[in-house]
N, C-alpha and C. Protein backbone atom coordinates (compact mmCIF):
# COMPACT_ATOMS: atom_id res chain seq x y z
N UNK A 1 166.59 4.30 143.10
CA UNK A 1 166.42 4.26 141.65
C UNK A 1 165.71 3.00 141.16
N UNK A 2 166.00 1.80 141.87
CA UNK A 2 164.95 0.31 141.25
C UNK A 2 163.72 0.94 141.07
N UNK A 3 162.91 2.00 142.41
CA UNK A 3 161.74 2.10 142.10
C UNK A 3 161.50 2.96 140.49
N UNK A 4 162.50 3.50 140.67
CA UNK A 4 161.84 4.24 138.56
C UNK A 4 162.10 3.26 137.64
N UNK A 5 162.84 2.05 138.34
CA UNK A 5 163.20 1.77 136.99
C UNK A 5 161.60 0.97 136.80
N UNK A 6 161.08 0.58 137.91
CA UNK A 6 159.96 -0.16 137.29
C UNK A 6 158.87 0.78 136.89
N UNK A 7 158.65 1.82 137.41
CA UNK A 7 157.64 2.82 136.66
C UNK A 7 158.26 3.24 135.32
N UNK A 8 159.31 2.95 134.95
CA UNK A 8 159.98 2.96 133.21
C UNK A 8 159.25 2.12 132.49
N UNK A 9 159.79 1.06 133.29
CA UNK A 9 159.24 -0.10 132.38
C UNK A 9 157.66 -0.13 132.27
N UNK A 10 157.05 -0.05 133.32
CA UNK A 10 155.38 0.32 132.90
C UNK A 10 155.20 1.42 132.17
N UNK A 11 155.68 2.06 131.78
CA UNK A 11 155.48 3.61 131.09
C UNK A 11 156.03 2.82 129.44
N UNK A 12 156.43 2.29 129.50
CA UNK A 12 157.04 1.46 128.11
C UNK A 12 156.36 0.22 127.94
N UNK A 13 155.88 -0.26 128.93
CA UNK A 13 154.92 -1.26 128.82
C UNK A 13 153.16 -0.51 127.78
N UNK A 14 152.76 0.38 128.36
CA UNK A 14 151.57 0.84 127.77
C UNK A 14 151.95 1.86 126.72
N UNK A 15 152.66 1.94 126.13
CA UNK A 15 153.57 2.86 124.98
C UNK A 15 153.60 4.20 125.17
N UNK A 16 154.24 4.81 126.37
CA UNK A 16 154.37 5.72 127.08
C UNK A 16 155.83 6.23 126.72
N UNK A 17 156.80 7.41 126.61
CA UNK A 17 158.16 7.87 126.63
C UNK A 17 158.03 7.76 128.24
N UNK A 18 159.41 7.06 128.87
CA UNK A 18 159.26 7.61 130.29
C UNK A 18 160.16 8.88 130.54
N UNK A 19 159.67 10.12 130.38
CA UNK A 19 159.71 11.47 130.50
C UNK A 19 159.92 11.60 132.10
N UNK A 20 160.22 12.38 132.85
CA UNK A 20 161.35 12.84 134.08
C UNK A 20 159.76 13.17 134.87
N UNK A 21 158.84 13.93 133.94
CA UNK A 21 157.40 13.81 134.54
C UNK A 21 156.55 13.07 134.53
N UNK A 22 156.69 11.55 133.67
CA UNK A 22 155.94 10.80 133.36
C UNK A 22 156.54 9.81 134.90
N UNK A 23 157.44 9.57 134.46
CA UNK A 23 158.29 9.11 135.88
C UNK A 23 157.57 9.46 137.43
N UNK A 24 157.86 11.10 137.76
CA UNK A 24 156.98 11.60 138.96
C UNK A 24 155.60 11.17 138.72
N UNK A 25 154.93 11.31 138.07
CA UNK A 25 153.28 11.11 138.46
C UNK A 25 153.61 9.57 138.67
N UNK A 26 154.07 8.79 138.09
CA UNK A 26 153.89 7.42 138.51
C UNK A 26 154.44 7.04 140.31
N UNK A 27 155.70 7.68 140.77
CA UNK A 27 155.80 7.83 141.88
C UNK A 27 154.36 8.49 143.05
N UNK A 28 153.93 9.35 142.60
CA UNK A 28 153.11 10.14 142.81
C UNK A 28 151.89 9.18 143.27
N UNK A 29 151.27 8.53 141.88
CA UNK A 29 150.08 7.67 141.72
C UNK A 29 150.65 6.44 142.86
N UNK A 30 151.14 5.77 142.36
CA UNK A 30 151.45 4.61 142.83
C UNK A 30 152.62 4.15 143.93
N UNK A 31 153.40 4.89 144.42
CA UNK A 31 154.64 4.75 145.54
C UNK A 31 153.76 5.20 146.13
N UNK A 32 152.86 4.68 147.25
CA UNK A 32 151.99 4.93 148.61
C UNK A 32 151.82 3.95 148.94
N UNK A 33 151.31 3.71 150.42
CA UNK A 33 150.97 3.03 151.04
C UNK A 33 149.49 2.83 150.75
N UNK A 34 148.68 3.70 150.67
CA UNK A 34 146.84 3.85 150.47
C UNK A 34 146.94 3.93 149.34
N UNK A 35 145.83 3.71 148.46
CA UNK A 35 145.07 4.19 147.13
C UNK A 35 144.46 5.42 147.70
N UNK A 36 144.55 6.31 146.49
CA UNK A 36 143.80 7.80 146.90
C UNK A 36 143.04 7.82 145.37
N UNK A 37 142.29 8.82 145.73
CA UNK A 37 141.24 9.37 144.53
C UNK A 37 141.94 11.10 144.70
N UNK A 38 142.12 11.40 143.13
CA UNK A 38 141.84 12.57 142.67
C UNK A 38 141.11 12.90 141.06
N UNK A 39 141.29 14.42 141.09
CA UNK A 39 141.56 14.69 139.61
C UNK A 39 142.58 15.16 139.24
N UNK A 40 142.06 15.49 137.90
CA UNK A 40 143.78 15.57 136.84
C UNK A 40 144.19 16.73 137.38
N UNK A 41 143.45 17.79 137.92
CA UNK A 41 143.69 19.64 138.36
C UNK A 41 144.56 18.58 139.99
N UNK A 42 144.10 18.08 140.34
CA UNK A 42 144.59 17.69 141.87
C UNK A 42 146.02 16.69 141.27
N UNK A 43 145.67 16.33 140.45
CA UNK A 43 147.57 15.05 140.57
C UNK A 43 148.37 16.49 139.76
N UNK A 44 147.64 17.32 138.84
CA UNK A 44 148.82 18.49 138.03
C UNK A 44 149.34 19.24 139.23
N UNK A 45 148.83 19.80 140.47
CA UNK A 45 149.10 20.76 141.45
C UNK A 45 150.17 19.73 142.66
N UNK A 46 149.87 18.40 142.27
CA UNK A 46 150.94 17.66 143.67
C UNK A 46 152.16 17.41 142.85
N UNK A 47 152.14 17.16 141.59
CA UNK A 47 153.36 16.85 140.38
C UNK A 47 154.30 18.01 140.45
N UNK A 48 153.67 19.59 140.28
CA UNK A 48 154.05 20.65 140.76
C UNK A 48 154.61 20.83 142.17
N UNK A 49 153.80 20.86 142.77
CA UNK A 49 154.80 21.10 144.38
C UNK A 49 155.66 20.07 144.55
N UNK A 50 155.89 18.74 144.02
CA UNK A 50 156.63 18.08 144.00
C UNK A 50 158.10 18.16 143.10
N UNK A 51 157.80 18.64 141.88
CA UNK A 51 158.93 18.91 141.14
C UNK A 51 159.56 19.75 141.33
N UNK A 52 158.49 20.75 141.70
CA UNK A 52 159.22 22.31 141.96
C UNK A 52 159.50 23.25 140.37
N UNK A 53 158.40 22.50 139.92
CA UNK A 53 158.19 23.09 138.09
C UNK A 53 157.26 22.71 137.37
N UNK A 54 156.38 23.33 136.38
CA UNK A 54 155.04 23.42 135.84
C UNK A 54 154.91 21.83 135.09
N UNK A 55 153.94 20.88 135.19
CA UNK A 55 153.48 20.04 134.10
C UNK A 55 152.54 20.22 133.53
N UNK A 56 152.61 19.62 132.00
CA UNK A 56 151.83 20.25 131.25
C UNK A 56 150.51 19.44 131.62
N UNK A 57 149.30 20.07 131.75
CA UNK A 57 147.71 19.45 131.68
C UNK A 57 147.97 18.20 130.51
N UNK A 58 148.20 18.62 129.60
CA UNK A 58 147.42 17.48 128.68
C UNK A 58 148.85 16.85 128.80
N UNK A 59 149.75 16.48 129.32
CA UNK A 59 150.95 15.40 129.98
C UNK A 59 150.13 14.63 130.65
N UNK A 60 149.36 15.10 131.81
CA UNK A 60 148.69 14.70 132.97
C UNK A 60 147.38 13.99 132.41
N UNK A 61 146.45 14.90 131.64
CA UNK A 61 145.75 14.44 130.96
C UNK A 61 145.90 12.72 130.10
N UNK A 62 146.86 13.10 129.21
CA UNK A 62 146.82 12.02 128.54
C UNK A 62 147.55 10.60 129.05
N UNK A 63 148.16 10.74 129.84
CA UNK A 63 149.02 9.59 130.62
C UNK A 63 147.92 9.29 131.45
N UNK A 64 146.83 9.75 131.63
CA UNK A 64 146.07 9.31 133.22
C UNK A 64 144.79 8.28 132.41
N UNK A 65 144.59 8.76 131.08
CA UNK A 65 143.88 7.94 130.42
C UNK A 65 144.19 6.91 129.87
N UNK A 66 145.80 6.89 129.72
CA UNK A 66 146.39 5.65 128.64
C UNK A 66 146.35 4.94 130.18
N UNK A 67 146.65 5.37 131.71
CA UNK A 67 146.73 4.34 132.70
C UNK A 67 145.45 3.44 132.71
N UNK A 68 144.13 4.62 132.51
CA UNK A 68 142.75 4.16 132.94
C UNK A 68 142.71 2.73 131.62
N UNK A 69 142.64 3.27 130.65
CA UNK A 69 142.53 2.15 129.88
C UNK A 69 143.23 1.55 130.01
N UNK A 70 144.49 1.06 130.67
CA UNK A 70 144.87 -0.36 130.61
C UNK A 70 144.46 -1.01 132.31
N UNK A 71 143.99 0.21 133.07
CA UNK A 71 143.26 -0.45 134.13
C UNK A 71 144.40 -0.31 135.31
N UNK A 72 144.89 0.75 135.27
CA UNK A 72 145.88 0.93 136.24
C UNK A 72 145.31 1.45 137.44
N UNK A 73 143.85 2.74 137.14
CA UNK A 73 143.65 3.30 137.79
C UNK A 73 141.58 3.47 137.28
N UNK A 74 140.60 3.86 137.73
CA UNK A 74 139.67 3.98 137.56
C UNK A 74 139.19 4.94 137.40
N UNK A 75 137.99 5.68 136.40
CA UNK A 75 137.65 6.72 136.52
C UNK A 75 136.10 6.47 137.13
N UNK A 76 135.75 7.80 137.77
CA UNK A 76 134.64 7.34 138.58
C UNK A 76 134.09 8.88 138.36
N UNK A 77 132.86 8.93 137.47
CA UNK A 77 132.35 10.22 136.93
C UNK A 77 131.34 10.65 137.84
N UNK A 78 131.36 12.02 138.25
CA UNK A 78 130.31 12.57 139.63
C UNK A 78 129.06 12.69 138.49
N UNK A 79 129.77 13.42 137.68
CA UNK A 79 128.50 14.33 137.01
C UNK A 79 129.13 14.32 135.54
N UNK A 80 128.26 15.08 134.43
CA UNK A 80 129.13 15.07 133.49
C UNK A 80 130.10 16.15 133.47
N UNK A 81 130.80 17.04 134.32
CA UNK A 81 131.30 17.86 134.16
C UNK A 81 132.42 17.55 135.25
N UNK A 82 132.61 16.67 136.20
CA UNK A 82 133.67 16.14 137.56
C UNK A 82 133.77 14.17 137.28
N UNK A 83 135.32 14.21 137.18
CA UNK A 83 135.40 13.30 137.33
C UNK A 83 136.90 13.07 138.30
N UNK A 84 136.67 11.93 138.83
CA UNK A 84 137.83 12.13 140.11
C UNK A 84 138.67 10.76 139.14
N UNK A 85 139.44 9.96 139.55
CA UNK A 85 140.21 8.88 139.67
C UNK A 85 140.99 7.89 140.45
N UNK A 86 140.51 6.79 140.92
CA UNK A 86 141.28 6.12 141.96
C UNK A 86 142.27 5.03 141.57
N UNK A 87 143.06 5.08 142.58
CA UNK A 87 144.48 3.99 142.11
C UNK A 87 143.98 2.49 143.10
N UNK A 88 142.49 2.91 143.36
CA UNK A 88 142.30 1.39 143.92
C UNK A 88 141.12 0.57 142.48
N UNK A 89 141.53 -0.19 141.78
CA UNK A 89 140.76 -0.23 140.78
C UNK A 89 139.70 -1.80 140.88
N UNK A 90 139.96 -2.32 142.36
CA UNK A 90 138.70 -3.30 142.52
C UNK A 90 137.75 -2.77 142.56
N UNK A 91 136.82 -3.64 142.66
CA UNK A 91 135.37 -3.17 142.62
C UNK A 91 134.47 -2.69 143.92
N UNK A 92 134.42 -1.93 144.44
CA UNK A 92 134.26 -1.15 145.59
C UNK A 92 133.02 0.59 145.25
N UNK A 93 132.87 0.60 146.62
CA UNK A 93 131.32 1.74 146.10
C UNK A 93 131.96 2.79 146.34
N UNK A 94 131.51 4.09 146.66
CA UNK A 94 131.85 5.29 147.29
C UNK A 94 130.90 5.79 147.57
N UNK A 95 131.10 6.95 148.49
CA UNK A 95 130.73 8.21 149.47
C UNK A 95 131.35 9.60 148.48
N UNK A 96 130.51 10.05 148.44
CA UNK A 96 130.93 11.50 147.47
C UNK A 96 130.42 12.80 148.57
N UNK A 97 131.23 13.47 148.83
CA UNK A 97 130.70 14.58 149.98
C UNK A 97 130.39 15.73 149.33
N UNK A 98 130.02 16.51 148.87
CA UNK A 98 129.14 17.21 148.27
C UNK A 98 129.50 18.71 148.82
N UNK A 99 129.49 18.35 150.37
CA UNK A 99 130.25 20.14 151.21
C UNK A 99 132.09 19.56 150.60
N UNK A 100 132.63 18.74 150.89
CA UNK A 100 133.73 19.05 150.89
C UNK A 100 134.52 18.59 149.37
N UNK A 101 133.43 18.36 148.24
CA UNK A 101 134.56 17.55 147.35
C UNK A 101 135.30 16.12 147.31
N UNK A 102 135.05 15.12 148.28
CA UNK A 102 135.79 14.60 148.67
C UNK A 102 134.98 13.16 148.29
N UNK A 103 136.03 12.69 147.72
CA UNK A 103 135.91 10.86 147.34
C UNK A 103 136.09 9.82 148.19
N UNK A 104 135.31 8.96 149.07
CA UNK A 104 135.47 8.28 149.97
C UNK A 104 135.03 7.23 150.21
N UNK A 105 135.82 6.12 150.43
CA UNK A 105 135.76 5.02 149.77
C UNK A 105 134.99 3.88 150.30
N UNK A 106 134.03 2.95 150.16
CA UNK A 106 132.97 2.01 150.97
C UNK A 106 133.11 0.66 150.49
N UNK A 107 133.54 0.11 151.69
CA UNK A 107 133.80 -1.54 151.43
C UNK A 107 132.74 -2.10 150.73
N UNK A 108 132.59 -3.29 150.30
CA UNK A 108 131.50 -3.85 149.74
C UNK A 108 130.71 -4.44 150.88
N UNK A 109 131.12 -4.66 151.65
CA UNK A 109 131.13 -5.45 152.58
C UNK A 109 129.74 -4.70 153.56
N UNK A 110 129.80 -3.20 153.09
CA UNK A 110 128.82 -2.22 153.91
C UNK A 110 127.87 -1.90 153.16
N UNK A 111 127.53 -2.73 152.52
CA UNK A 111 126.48 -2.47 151.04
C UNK A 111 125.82 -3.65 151.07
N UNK A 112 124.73 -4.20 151.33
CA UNK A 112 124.21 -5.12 150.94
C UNK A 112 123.53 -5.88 150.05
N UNK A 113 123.57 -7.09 149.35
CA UNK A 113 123.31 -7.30 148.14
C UNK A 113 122.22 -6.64 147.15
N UNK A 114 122.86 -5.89 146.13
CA UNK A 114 121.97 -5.04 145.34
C UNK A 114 121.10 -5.95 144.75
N UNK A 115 119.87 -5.95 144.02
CA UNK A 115 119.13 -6.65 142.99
C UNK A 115 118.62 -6.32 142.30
N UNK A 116 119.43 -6.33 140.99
CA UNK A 116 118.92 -5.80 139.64
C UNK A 116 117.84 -6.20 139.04
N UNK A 117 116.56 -6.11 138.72
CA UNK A 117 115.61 -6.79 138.95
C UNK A 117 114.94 -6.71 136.99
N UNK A 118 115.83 -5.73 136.04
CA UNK A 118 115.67 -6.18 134.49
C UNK A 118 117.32 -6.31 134.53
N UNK A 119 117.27 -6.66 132.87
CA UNK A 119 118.79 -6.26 132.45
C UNK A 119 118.19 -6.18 130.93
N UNK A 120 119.87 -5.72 129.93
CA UNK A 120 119.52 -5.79 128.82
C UNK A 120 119.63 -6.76 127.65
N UNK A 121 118.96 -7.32 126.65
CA UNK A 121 118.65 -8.58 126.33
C UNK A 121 120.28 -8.80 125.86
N UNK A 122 120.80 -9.81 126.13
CA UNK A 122 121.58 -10.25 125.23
C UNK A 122 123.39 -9.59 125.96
N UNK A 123 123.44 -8.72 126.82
CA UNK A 123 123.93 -8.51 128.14
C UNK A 123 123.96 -9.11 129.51
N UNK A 124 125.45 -9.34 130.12
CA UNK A 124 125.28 -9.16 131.17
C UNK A 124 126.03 -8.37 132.23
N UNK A 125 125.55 -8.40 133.24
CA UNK A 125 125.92 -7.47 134.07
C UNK A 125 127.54 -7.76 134.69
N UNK A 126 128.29 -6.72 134.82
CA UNK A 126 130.00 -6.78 134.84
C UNK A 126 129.89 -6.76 136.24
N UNK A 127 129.53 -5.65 136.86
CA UNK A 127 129.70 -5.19 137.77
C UNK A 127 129.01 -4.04 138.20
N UNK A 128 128.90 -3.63 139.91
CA UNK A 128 127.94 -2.90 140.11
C UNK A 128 128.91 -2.01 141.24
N UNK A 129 128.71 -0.72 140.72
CA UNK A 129 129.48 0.57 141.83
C UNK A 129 128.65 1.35 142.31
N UNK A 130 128.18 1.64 143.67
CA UNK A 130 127.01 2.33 143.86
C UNK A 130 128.40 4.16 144.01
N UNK A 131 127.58 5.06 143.92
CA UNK A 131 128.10 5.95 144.45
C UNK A 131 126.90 7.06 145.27
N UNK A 132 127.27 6.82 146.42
CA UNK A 132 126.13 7.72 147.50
C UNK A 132 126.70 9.03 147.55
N UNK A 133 126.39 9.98 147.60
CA UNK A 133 125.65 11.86 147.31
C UNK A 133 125.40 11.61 149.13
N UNK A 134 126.55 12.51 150.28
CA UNK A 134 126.22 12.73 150.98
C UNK A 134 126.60 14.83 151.08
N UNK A 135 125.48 15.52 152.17
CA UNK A 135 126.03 16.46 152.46
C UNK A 135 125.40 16.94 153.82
N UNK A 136 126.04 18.48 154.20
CA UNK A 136 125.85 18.57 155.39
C UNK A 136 124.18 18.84 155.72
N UNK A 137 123.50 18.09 156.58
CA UNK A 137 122.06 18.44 157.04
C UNK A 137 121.67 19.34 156.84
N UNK A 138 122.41 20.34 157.44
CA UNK A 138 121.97 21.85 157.33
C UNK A 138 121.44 22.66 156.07
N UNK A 139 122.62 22.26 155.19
CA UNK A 139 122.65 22.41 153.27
C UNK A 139 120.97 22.33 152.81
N UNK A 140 120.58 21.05 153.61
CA UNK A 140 119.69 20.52 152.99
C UNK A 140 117.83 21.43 153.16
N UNK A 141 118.05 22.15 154.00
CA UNK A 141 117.10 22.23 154.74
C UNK A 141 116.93 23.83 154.31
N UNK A 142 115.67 24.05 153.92
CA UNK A 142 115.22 25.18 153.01
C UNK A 142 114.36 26.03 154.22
N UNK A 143 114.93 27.32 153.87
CA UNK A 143 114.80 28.03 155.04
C UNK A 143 113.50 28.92 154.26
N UNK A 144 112.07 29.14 155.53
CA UNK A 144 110.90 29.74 154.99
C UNK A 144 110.83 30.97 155.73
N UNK A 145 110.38 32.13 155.23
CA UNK A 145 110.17 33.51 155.65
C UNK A 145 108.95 33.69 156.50
């Protein structure tokens, strides 16, 4: 029980009710050993097999954004229509797999120094996340008659 009590208190910290499901997703998100990436359809379906009873989308929804904005967790947009979320929120690149869906994560360390070579007047630059578009060879390769 210590561990809910501190996902209470963070759930009351960002002006959250800590709700019995607000509670699980925080176990969920954050009681691991790894940071993982999902989406909101992927943390609503593990909240579920975990409870053993329906949560509501916009529960999931709106708690995952009040986390993002206070920086609990990151959103990391594929496209405008997919966006995943990771509970590792340093600054780090990714691998996006394209056959399988899958968010995967790249040290900085395997990236070598980018160089932004304008910027915008009166801006500066925060930070830089590359995200690389891999898929299978085969996919790629346009078959002629």
């Amino acid at each position: 029980m210590p561990k809910n009590c501190n996902f209470i208190g963070k759930l009351r910290e960002v002006g959250l009710r800590p709700t019995k499901q607000r509670v699980k997703m925080c176990e969920v998100l954050f009681n691991r050993e790894k940071t993982f990436h999902f989406t909101i359809n992927d943390l609503v379906k593990m909240i579920s097999e975990q409870m053993n009873q329906k949560i509501s989308l916009a529960t999931v929804y709106n708690t995952v954004h009040v986390f993002e904005k206070k920086g609990y967790v990151k959103e990391i947009s594929i496209d405008s229509h997919k966006s995943y979320f990771d509970t590792n929120t340093s600054a780090h690149h990714h691998f996006f797999d394209e056959d399988t869906h899958q968010l995967i994560d790249i040290d900085k360390k395997d990236i070598d120094k980018i160089n932004i070579k304008k910027n915008i007047p009166g801006k500066k630059i925060n930070s830089i996340e590359v995200l690389v578009r891999v898929a299978s060879d085969n996919q790629n390769q346009k078959k002629f008659n």
